[in-house]
N, C-alpha and C. Protein backbone atom coordinates (compact mmCIF):
# COMPACT_ATOMS: atom_id res chain seq x y z
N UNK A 1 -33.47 -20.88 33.73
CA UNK A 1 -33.25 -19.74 32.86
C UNK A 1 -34.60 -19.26 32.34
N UNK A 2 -34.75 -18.12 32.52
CA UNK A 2 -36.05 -17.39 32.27
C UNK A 2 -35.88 -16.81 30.44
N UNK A 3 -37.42 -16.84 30.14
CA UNK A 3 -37.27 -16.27 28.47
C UNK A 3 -37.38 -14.79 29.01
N UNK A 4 -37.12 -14.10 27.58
CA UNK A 4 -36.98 -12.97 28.26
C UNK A 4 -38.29 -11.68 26.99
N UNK A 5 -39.19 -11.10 27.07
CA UNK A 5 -40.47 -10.78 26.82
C UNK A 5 -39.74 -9.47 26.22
N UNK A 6 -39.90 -8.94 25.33
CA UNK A 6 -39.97 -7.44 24.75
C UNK A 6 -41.49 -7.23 23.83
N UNK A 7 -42.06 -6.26 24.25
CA UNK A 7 -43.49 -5.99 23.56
C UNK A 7 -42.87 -5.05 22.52
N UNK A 8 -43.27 -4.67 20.86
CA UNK A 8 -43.51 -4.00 20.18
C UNK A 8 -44.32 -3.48 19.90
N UNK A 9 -44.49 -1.93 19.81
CA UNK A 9 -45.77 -1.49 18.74
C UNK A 9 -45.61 -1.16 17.63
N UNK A 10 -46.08 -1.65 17.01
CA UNK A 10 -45.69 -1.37 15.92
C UNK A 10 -47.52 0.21 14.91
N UNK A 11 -46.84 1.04 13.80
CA UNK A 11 -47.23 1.90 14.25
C UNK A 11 -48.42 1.88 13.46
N UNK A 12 -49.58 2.79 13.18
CA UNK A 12 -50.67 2.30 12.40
C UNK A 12 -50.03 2.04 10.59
N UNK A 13 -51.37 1.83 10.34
CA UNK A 13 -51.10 1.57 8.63
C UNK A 13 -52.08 1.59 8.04
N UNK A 14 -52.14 1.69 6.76
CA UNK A 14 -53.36 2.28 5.89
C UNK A 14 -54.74 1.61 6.32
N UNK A 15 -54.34 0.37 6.35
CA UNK A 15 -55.71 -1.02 6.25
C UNK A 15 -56.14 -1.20 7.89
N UNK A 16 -54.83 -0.72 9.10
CA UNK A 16 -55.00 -1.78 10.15
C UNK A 16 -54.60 -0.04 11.19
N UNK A 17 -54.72 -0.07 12.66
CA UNK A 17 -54.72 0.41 13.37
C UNK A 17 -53.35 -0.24 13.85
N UNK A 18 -52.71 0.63 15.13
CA UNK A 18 -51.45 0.47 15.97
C UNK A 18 -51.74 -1.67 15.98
N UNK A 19 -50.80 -2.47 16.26
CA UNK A 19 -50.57 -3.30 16.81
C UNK A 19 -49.01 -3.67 17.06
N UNK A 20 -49.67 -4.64 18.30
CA UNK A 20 -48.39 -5.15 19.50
C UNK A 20 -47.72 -6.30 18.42
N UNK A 21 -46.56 -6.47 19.07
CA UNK A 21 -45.82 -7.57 18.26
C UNK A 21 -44.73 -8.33 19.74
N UNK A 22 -45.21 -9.48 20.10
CA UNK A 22 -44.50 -9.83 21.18
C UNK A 22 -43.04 -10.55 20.56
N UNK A 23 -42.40 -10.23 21.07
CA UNK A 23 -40.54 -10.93 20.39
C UNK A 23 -40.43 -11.50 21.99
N UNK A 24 -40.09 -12.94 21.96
CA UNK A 24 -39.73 -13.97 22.86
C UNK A 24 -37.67 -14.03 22.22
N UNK A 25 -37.24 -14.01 23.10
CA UNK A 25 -35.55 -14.15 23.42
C UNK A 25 -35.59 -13.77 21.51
N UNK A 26 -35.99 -12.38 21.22
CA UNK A 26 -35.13 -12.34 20.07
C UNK A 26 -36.30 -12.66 19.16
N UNK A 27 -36.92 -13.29 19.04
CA UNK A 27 -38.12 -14.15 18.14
C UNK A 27 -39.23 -13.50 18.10
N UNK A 28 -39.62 -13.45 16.89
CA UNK A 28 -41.70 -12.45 16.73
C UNK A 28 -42.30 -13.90 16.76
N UNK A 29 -43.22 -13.76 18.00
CA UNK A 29 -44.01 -15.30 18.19
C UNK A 29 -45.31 -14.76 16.93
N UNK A 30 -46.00 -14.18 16.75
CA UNK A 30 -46.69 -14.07 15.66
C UNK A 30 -46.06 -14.29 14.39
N UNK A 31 -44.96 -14.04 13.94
CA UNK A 31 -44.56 -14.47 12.89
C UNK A 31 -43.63 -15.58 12.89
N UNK A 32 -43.13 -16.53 13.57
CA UNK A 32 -42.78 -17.92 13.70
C UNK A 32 -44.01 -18.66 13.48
N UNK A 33 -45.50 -18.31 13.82
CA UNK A 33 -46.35 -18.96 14.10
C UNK A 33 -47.39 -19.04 12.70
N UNK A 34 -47.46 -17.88 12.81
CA UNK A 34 -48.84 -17.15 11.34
C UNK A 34 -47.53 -16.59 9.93
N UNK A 35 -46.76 -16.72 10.24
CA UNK A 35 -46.01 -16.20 9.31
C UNK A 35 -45.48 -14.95 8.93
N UNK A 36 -44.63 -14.37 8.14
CA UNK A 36 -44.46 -12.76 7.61
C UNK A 36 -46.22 -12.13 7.74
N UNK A 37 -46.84 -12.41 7.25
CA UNK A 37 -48.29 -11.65 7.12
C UNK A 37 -49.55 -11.38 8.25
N UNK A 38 -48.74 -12.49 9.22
CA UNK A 38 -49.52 -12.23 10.19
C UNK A 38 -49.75 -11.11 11.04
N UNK A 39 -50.15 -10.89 11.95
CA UNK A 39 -50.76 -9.60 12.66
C UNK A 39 -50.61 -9.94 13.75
N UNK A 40 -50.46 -8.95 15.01
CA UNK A 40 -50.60 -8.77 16.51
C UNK A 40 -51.84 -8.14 16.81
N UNK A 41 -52.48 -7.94 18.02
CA UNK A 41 -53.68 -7.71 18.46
C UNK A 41 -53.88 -5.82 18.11
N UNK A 42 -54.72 -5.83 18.38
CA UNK A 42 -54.32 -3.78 18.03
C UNK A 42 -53.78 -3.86 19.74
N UNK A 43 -53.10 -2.63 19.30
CA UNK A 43 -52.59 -2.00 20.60
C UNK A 43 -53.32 -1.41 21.59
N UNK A 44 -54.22 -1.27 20.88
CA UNK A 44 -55.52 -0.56 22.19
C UNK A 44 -56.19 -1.32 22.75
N UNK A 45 -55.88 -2.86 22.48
CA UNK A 45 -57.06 -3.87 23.21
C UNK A 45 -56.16 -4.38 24.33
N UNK A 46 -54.75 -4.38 23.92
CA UNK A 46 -53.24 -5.32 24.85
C UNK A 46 -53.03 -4.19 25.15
N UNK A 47 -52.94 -2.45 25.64
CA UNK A 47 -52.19 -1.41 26.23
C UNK A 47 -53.30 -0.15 26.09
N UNK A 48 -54.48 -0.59 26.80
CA UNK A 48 -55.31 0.18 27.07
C UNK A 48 -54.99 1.65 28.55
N UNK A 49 -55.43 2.57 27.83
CA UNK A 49 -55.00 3.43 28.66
C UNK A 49 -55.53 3.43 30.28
N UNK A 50 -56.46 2.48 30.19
CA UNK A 50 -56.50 2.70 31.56
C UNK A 50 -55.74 1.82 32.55
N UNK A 51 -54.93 1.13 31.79
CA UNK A 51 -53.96 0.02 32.51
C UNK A 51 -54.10 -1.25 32.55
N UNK A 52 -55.53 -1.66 32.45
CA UNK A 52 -55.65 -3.18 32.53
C UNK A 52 -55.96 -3.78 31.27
N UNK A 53 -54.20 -4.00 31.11
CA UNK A 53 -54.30 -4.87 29.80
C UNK A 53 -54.59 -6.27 30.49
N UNK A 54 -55.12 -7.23 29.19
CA UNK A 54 -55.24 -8.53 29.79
C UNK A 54 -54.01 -9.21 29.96
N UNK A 55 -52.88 -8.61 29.28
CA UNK A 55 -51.29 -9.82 29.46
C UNK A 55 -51.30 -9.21 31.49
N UNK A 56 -51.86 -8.46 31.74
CA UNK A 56 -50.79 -8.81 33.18
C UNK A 56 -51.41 -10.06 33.77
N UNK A 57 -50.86 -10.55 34.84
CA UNK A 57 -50.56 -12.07 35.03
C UNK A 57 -50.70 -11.90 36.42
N UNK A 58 -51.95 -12.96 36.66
CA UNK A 58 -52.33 -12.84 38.29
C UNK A 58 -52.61 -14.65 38.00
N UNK A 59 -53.19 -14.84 39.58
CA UNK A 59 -52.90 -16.25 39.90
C UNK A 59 -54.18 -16.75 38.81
N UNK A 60 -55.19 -16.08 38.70
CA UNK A 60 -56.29 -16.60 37.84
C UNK A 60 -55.92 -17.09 36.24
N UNK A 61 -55.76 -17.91 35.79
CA UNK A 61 -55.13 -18.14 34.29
C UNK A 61 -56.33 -17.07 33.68
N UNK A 62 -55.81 -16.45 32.32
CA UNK A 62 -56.51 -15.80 31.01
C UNK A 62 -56.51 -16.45 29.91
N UNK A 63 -57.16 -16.62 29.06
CA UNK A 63 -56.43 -16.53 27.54
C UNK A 63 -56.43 -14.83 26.96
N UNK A 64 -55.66 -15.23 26.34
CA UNK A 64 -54.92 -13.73 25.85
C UNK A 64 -55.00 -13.90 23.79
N UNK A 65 -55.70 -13.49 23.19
CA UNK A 65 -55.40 -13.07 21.54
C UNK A 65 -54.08 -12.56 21.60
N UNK A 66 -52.92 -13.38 20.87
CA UNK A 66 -51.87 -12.58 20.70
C UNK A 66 -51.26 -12.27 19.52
N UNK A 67 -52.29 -12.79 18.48
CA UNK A 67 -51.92 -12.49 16.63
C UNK A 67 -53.11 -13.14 16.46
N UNK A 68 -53.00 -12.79 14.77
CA UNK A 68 -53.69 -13.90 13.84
C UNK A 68 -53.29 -13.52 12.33
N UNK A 69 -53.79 -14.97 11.67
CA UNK A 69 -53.02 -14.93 10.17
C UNK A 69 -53.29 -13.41 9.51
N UNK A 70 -52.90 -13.89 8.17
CA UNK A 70 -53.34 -12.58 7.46
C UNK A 70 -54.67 -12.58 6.94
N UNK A 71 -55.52 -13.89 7.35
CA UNK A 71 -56.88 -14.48 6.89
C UNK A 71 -57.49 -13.23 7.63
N UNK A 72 -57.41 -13.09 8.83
CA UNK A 72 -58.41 -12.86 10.06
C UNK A 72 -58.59 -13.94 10.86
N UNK A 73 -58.54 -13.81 12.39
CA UNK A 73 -58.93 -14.64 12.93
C UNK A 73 -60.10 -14.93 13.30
N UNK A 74 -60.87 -14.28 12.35
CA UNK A 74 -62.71 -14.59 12.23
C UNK A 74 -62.61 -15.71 11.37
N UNK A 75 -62.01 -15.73 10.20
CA UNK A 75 -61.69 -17.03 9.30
C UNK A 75 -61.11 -18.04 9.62
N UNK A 76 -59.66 -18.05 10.36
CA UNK A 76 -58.97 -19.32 10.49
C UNK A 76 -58.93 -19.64 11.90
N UNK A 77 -58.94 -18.92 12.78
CA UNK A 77 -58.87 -18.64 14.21
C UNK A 77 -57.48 -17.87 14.49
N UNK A 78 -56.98 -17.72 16.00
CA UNK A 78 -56.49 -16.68 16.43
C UNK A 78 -55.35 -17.50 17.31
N UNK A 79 -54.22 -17.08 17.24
CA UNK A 79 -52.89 -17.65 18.27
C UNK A 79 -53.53 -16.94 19.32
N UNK A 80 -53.23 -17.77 20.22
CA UNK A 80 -53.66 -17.43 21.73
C UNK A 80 -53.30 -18.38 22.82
N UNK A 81 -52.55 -17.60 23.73
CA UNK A 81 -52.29 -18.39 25.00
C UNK A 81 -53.03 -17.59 26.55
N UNK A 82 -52.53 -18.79 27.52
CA UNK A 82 -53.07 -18.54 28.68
C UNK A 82 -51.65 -17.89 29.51
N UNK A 83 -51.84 -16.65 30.10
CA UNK A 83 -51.04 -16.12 30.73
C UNK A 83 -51.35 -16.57 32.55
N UNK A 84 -50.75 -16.84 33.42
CA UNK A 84 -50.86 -17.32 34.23
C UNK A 84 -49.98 -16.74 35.24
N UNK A 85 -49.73 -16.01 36.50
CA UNK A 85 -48.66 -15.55 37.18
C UNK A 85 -48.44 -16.85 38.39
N UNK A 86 -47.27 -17.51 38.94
CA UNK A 86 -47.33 -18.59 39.91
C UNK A 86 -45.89 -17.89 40.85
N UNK A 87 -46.48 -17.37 41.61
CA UNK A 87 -45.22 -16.65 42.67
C UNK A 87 -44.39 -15.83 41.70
N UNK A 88 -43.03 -16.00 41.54
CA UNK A 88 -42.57 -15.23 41.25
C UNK A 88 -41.94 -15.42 39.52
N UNK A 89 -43.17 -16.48 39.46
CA UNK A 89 -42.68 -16.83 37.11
C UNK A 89 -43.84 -16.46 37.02
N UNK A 90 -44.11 -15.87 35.70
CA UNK A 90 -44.93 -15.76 34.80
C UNK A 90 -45.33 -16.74 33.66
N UNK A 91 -46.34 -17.59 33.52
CA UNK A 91 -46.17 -18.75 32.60
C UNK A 91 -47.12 -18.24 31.59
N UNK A 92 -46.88 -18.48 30.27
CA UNK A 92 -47.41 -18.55 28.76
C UNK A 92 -47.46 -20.03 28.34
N UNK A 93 -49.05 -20.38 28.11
CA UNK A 93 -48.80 -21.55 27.90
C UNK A 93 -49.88 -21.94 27.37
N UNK A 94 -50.39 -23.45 27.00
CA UNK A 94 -51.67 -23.76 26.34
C UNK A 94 -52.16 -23.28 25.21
N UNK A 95 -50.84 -22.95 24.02
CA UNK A 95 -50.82 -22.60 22.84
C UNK A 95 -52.81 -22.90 21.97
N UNK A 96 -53.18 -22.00 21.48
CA UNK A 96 -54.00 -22.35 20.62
C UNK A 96 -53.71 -21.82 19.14
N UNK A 97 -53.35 -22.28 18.69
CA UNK A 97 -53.04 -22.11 16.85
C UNK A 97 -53.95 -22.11 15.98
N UNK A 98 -53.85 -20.77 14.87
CA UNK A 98 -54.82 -20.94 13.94
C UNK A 98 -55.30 -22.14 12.84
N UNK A 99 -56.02 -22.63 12.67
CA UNK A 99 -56.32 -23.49 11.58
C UNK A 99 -55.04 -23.45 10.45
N UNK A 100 -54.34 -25.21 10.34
CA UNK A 100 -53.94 -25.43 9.15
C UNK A 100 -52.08 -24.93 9.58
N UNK A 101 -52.52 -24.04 10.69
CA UNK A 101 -50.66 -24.11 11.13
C UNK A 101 -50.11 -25.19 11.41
N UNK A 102 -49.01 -25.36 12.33
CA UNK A 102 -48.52 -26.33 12.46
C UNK A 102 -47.08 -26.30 13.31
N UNK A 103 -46.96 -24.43 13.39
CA UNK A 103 -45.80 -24.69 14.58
C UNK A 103 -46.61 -24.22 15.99
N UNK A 104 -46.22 -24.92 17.20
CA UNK A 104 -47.07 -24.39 18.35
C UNK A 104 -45.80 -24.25 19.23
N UNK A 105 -45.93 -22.50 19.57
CA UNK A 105 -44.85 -22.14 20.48
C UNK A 105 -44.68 -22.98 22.42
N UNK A 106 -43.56 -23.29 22.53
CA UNK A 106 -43.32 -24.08 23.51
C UNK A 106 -43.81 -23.44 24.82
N UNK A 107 -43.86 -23.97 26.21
CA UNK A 107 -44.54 -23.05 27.09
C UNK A 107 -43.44 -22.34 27.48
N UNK A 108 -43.23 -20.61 28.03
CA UNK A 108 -42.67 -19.81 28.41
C UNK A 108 -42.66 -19.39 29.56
N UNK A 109 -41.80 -19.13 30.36
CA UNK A 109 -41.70 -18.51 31.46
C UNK A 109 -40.73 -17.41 31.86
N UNK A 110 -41.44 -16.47 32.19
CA UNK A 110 -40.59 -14.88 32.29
C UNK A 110 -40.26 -14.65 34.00
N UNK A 111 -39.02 -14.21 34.29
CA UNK A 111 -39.26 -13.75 35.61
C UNK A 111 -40.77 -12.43 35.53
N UNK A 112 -41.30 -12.92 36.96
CA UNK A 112 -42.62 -11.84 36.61
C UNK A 112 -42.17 -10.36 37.29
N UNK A 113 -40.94 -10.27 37.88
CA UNK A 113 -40.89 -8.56 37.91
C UNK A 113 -40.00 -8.10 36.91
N UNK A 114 -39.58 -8.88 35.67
CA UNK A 114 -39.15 -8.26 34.71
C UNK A 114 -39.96 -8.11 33.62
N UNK A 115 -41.14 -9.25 33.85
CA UNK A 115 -42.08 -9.15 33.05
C UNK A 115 -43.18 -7.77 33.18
N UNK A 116 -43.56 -7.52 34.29
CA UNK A 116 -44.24 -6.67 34.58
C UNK A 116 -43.24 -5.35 34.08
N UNK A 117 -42.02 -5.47 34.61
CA UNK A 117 -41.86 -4.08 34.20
C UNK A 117 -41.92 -3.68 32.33
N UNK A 118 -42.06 -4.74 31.76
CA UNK A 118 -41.35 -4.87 30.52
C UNK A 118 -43.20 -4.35 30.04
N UNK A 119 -44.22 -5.16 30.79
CA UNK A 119 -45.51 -4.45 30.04
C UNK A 119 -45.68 -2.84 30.57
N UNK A 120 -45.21 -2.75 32.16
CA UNK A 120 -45.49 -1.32 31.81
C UNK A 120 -44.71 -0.57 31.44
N UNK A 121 -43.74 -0.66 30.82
CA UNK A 121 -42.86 0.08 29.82
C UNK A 121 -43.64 0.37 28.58
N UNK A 122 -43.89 -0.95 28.33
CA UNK A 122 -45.39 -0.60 26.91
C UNK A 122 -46.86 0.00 27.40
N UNK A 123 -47.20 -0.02 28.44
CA UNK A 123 -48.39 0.51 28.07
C UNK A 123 -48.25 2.44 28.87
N UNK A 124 -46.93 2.57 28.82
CA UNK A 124 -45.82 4.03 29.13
C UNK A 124 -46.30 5.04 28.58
N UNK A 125 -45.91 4.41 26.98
CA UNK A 125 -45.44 4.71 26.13
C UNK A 125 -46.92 4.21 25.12
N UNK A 126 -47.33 5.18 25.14
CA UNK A 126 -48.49 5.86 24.47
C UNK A 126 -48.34 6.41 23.15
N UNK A 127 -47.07 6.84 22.65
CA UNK A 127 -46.81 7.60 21.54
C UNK A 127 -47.74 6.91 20.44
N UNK A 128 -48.25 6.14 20.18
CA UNK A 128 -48.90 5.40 18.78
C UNK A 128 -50.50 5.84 18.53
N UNK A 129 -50.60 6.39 19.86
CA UNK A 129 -52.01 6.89 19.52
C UNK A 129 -52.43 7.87 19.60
């Protein structure tokens, strides 16, 4: 059984620019992790207009910034996993957690042509900027 990936953007705000908000089966992995206050990456670094965001998923592993507290992740550090594509799953995995947390999201696996379609649905959909 595959998890299943929905990207959010969520829209700018006084202090902060557009950011992504990844929801795993239902769940905001930035805020299970960093809490209500935490943050997603800006949207222009994960759904750059020219297409190559770093979440797409080739055989080469990445790490990927995918939040951080409400500190900054210059202060405490930054949730971040390695996105990885292996035939036809997509794996999220090798959790790195900010300083002083203490939940670390389990490893994930998306079918990767639902995954793919699910990022370029987000990086479509441009409206935020």
């Amino acid at each position: 059984m595959f998890d299943q990936l929905e990207i959010r953007v969520l829209p700018p705000g006084r202090r902060f620019a557009a950011q992504v908000r990844f929801c795993v089966n239902g769940e905001d992995v930035v805020e299970s992790v960093v809490g209500e206050g935490g943050r997603g990456p800006y949207a222009a670094d994960v759904l750059p207009a020219n297409g190559l965001s770093p979440l797409r998923a080739t055989g080469e592993p990445r790490r990927v910034e995918v939040g951080e507290p409400e500190c900054t992740g210059g202060c405490c550090g930054f949730l971040s996993v390695v996105v990885q594509r292996f035939e036809g799953v997509v794996q999220w995995s090798d959790w790195e957690i900010p300083y002083l947390e203490t939940t670390r999201p389990l490893e994930l696996h998306f079918d990767a042509d639902e995954y793919d379609a699910e990022l370029a649905r987000a990086e479509a959909d441009q409206g935020w900027r």
